[in-house]
PDB file of N, CA and C in Angstrom:
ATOM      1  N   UNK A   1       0.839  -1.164   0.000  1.00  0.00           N
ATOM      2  CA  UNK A   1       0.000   0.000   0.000  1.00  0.00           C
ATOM      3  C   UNK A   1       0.891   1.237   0.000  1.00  0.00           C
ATOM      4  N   UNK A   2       0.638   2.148  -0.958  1.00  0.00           N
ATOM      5  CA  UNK A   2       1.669   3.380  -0.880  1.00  0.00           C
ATOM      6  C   UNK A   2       0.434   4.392  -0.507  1.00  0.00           C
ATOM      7  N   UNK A   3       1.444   5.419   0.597  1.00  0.00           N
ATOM      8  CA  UNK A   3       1.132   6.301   1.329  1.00  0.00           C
ATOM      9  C   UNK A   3       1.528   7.736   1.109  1.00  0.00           C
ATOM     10  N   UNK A   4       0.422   8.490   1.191  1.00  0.00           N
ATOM     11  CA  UNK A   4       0.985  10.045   1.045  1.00  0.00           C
ATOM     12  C   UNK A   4       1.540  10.907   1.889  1.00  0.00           C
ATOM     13  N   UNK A   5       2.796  11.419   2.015  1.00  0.00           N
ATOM     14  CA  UNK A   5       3.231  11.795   2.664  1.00  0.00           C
ATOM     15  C   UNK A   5       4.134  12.830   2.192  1.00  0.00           C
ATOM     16  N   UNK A   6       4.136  14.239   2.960  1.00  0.00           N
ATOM     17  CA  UNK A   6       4.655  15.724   2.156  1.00  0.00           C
ATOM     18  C   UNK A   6       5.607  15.720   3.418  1.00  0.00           C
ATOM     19  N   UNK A   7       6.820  17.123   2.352  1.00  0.00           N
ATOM     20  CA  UNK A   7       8.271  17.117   3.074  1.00  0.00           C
ATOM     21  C   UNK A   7       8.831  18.471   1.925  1.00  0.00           C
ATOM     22  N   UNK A   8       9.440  18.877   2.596  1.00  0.00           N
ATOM     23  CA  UNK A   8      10.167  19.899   1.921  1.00  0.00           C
ATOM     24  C   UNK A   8      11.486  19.890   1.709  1.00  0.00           C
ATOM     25  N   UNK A   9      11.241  21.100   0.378  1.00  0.00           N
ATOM     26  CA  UNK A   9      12.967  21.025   0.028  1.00  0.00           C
ATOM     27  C   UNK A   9      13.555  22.588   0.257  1.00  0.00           C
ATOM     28  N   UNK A  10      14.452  22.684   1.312  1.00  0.00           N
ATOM     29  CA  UNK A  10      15.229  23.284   1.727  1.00  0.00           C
ATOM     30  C   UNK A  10      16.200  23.942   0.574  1.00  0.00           C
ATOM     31  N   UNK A  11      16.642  25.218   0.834  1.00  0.00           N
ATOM     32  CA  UNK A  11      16.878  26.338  -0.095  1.00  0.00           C
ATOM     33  C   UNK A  11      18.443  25.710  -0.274  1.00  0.00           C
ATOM     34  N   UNK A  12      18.981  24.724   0.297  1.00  0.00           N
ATOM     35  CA  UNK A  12      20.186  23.952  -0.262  1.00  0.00           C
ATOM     36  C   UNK A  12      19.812  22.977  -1.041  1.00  0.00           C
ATOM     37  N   UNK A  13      18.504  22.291  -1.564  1.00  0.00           N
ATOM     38  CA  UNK A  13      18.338  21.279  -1.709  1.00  0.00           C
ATOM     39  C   UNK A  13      18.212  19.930  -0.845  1.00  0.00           C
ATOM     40  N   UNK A  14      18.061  20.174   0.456  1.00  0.00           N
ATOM     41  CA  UNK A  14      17.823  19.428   0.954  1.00  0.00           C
ATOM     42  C   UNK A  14      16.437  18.974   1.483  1.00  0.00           C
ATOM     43  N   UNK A  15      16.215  17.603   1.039  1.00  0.00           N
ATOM     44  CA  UNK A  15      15.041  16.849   1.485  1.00  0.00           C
ATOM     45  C   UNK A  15      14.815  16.735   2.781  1.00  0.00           C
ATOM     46  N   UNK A  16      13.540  17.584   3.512  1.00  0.00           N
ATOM     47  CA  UNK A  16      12.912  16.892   4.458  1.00  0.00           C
ATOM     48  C   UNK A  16      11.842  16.208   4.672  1.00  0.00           C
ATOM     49  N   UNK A  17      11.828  15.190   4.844  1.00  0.00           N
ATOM     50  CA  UNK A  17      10.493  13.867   5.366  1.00  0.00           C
ATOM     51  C   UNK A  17      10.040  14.930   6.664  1.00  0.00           C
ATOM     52  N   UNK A  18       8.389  14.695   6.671  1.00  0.00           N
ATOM     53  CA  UNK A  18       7.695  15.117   7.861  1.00  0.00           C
ATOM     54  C   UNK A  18       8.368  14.258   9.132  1.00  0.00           C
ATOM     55  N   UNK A  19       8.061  14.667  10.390  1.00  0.00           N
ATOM     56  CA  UNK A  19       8.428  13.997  11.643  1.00  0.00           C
ATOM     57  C   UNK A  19       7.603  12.892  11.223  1.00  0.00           C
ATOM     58  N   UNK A  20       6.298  12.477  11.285  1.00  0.00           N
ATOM     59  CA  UNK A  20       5.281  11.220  10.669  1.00  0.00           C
ATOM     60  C   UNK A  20       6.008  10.101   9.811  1.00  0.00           C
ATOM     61  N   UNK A  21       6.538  10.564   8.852  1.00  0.00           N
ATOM     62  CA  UNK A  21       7.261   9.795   7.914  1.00  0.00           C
ATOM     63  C   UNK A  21       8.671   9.098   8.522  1.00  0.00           C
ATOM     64  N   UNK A  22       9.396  10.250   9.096  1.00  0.00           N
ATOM     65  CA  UNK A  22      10.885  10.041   9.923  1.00  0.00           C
ATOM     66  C   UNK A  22      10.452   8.661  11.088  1.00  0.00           C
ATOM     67  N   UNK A  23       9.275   9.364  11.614  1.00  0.00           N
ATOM     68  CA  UNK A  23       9.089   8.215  12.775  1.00  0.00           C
ATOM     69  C   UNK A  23       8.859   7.129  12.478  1.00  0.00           C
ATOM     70  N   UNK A  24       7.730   6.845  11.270  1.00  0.00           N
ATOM     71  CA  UNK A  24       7.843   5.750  10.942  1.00  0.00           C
ATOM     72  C   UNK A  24       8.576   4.698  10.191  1.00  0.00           C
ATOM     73  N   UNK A  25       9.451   5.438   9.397  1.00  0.00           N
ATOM     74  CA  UNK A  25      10.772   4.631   8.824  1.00  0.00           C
ATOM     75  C   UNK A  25      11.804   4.010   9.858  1.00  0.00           C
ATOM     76  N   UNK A  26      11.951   5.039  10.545  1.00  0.00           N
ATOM     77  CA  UNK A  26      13.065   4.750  11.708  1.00  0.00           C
ATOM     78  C   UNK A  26      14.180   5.203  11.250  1.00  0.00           C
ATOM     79  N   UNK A  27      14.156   6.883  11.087  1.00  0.00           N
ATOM     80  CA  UNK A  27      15.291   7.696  10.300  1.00  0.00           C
ATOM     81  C   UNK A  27      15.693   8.433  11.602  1.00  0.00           C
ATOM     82  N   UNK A  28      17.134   8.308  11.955  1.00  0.00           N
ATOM     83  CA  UNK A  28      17.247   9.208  12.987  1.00  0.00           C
ATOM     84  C   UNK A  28      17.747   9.740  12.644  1.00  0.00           C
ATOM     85  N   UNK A  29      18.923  10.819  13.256  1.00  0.00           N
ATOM     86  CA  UNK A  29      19.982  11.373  12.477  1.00  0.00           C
ATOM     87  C   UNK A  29      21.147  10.844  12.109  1.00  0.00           C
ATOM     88  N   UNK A  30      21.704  11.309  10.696  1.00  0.00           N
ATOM     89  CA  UNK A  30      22.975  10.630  10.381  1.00  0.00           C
ATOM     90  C   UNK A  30      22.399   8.933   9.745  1.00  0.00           C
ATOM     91  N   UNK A  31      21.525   8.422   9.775  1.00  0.00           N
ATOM     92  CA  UNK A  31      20.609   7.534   9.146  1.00  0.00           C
ATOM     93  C   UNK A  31      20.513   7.398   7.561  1.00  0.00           C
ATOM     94  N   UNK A  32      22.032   6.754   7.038  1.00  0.00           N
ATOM     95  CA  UNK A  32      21.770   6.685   5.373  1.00  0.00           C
ATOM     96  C   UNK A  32      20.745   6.378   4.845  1.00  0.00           C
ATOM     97  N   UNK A  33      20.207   7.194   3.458  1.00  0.00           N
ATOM     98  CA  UNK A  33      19.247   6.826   2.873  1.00  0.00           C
ATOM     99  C   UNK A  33      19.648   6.827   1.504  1.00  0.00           C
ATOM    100  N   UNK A  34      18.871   5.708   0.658  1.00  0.00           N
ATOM    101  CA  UNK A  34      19.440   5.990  -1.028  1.00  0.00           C
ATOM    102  C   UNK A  34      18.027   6.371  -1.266  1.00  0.00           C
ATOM    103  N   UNK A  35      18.680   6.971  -2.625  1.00  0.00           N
ATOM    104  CA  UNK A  35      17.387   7.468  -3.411  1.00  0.00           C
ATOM    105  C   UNK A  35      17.219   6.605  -4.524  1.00  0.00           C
ATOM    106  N   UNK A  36      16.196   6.103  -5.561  1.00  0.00           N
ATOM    107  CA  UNK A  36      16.039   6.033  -6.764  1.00  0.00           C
ATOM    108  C   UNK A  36      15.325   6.502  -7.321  1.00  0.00           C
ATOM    109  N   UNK A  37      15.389   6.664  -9.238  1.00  0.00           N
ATOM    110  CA  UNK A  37      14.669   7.432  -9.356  1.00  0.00           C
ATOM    111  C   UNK A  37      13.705   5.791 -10.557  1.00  0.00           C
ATOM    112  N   UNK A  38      12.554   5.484 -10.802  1.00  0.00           N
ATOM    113  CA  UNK A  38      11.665   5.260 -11.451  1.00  0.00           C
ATOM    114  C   UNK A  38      11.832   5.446 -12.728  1.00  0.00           C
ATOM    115  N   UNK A  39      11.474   4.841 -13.572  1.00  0.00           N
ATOM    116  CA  UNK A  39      11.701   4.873 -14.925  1.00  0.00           C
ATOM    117  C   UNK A  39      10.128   5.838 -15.080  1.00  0.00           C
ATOM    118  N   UNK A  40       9.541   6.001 -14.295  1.00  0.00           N
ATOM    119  CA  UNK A  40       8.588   7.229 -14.758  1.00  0.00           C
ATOM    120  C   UNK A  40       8.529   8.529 -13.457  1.00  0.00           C
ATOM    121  N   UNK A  41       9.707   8.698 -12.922  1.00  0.00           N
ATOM    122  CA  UNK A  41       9.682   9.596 -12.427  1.00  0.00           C
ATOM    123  C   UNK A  41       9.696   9.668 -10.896  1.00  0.00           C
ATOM    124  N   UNK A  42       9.592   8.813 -10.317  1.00  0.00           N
ATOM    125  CA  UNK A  42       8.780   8.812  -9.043  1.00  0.00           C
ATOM    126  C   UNK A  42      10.493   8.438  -8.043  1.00  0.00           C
ATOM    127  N   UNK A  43      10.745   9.588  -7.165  1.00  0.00           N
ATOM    128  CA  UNK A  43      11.724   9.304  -5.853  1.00  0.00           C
ATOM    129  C   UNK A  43      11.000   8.099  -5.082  1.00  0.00           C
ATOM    130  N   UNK A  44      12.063   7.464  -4.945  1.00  0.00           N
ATOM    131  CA  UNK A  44      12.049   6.138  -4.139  1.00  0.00           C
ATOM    132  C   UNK A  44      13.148   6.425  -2.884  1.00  0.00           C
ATOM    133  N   UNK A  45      12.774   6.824  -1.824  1.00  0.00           N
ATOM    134  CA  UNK A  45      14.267   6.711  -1.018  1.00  0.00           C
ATOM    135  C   UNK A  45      13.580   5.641   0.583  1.00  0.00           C
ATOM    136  N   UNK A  46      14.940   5.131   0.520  1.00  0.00           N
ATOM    137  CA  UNK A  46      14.872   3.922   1.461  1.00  0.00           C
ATOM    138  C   UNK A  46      15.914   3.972   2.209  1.00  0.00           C
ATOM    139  N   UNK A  47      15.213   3.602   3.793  1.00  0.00           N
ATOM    140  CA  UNK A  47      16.655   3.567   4.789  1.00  0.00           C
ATOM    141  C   UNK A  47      17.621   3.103   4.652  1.00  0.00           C
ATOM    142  N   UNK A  48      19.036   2.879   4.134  1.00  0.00           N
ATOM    143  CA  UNK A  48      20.168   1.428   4.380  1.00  0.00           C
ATOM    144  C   UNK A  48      20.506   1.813   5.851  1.00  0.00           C
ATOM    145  N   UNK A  49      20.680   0.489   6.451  1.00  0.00           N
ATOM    146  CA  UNK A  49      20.759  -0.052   7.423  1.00  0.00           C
ATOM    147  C   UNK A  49      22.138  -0.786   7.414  1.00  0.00           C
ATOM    148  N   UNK A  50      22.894  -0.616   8.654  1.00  0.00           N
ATOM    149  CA  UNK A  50      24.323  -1.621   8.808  1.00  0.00           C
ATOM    150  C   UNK A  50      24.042  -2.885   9.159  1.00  0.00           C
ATOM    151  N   UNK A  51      25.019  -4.060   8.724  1.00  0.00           N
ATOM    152  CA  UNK A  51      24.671  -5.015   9.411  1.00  0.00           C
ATOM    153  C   UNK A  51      24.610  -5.300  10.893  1.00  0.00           C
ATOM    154  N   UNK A  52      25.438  -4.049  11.299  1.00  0.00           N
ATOM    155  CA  UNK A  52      25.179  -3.888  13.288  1.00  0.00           C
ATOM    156  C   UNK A  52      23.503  -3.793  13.911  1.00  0.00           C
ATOM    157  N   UNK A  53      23.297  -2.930  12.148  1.00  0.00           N
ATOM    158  CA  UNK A  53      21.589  -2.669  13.100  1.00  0.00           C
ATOM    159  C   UNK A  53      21.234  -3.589  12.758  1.00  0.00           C
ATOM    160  N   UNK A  54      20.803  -4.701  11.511  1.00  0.00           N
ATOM    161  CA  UNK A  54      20.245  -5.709  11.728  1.00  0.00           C
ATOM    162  C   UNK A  54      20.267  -6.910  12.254  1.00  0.00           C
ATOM    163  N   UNK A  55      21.712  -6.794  13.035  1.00  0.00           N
ATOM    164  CA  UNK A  55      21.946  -8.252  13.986  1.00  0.00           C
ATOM    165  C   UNK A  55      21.231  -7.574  15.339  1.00  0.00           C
ATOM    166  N   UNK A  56      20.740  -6.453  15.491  1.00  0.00           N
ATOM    167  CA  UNK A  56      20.235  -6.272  16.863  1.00  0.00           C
ATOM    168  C   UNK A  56      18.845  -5.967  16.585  1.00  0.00           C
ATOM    169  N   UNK A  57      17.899  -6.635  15.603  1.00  0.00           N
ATOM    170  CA  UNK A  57      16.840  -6.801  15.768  1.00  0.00           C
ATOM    171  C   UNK A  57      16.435  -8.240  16.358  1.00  0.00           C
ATOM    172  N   UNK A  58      15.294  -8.303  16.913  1.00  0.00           N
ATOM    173  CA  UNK A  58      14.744  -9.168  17.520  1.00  0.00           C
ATOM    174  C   UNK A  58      14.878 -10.517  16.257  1.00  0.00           C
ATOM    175  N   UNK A  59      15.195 -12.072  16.488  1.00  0.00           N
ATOM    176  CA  UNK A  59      15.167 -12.541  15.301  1.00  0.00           C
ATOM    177  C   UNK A  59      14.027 -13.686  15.424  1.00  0.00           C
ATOM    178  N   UNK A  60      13.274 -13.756  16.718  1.00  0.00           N
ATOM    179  CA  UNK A  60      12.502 -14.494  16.437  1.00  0.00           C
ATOM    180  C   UNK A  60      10.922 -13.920  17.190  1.00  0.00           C
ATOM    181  N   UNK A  61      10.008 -14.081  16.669  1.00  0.00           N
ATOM    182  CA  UNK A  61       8.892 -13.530  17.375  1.00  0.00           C
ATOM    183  C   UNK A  61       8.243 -14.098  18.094  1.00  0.00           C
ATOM    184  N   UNK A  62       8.180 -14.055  19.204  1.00  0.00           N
ATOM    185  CA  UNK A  62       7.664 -14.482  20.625  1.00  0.00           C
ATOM    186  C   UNK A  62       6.120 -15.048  20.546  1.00  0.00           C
ATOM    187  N   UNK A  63       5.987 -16.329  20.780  1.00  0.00           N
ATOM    188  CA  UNK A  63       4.687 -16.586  20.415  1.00  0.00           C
ATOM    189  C   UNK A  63       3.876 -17.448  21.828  1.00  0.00           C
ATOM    190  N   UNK A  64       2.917 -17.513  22.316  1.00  0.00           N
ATOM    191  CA  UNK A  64       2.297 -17.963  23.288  1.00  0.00           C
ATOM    192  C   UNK A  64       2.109 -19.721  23.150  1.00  0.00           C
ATOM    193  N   UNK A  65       2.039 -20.018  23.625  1.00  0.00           N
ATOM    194  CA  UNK A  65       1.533 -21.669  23.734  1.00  0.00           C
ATOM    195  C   UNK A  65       0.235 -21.868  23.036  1.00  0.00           C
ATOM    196  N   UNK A  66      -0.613 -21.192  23.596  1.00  0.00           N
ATOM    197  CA  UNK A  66      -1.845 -21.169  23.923  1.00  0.00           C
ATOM    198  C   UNK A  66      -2.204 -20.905  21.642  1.00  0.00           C
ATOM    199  N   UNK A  67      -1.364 -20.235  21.619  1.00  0.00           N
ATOM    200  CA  UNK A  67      -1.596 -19.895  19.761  1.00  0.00           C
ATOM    201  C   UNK A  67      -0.986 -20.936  18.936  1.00  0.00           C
ATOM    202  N   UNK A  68       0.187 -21.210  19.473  1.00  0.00           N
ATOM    203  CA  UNK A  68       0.736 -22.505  18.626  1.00  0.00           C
ATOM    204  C   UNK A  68      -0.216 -23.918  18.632  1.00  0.00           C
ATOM    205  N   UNK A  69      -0.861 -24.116  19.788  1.00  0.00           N
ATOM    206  CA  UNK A  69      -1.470 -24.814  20.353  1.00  0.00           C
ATOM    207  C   UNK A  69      -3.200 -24.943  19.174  1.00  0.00           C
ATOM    208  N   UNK A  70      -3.479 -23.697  19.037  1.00  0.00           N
ATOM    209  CA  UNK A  70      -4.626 -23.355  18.437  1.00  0.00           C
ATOM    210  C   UNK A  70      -4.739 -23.725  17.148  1.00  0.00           C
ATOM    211  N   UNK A  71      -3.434 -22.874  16.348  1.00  0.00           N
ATOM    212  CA  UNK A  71      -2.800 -23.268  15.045  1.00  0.00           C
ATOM    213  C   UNK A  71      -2.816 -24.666  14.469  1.00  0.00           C
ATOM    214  N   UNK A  72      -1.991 -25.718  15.553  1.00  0.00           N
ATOM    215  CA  UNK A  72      -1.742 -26.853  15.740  1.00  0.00           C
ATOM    216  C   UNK A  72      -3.613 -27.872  15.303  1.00  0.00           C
ATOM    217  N   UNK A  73      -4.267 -27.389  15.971  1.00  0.00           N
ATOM    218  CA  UNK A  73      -5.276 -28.005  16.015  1.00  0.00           C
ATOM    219  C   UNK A  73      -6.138 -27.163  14.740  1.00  0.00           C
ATOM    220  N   UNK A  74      -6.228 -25.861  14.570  1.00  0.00           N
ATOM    221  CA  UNK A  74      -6.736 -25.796  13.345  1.00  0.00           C
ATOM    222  C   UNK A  74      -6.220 -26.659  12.066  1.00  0.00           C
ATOM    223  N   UNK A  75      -4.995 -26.854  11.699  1.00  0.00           N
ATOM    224  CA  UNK A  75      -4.068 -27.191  10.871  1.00  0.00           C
ATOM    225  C   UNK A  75      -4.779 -29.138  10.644  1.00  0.00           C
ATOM    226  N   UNK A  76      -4.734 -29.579  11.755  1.00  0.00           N
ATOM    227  CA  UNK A  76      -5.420 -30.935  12.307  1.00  0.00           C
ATOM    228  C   UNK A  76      -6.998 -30.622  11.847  1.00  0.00           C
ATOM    229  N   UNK A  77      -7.999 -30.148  11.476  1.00  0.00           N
ATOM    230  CA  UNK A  77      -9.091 -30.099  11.169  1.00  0.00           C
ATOM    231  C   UNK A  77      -9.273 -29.455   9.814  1.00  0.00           C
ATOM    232  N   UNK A  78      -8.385 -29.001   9.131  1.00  0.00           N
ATOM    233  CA  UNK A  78      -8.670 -28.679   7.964  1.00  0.00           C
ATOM    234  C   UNK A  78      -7.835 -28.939   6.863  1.00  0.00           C
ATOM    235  N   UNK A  79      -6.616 -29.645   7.344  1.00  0.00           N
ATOM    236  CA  UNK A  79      -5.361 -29.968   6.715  1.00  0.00           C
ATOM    237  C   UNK A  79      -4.238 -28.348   6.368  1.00  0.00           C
ATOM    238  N   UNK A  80      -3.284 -29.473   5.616  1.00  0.00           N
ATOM    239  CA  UNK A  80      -2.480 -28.150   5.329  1.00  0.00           C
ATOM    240  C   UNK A  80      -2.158 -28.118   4.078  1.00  0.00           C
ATOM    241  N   UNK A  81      -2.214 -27.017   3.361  1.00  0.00           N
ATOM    242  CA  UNK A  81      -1.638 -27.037   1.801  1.00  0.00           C
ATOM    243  C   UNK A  81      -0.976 -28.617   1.158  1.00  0.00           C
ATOM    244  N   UNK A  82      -0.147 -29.213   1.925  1.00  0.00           N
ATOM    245  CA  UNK A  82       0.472 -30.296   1.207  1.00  0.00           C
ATOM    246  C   UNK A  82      -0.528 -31.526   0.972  1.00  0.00           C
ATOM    247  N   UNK A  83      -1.535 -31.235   1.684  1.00  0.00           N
ATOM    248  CA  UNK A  83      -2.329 -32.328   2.012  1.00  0.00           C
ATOM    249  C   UNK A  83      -3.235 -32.230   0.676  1.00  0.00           C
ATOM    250  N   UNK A  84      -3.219 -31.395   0.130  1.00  0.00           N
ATOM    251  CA  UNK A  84      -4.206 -31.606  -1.096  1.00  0.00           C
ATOM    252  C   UNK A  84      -3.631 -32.129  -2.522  1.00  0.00           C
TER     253      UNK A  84
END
């Protein structure tokens, strides 16, 4: 889903993303970003990230018993993809 979101350009040329946009990318300062440009025009810019920051994301997502458990037994009553 693409989202609208306004930012200005500074009398050096410099791009600013709204705080909205910043927050939700996870741009802090000093936070490389590349740009591309679209074969019809359209800025594409995206955070790069070090591999420092992505070894310190969370790598597995914490899941309850009680859901695996649920899963488990839905999966058991309706089969699973291979089963057909």
């Amino acid at each position: 889903m693409i989202s609208d979101e306004f930012g200005k350009v500074g009398s050096k040329g410099e791009l600013y993303p709204s705080a909205k946009l910043r927050k939700r990318l996870h741009l802090e300062p000093n936070t490389k970003v590349r740009y591309r440009v679209s074969p019809k025009g359209y800025l594409i810019v995206e955070a790069v990230y070090s591999i420092e920051d992505l070894l310190q994301e969370p790598k597995v997502k914490t899941v309850r018993f009680e859901e695996i458990e649920a899963l488990s037994e839905k999966m058991q009553e309706h089969g699973t993809p291979d089963d057909e």
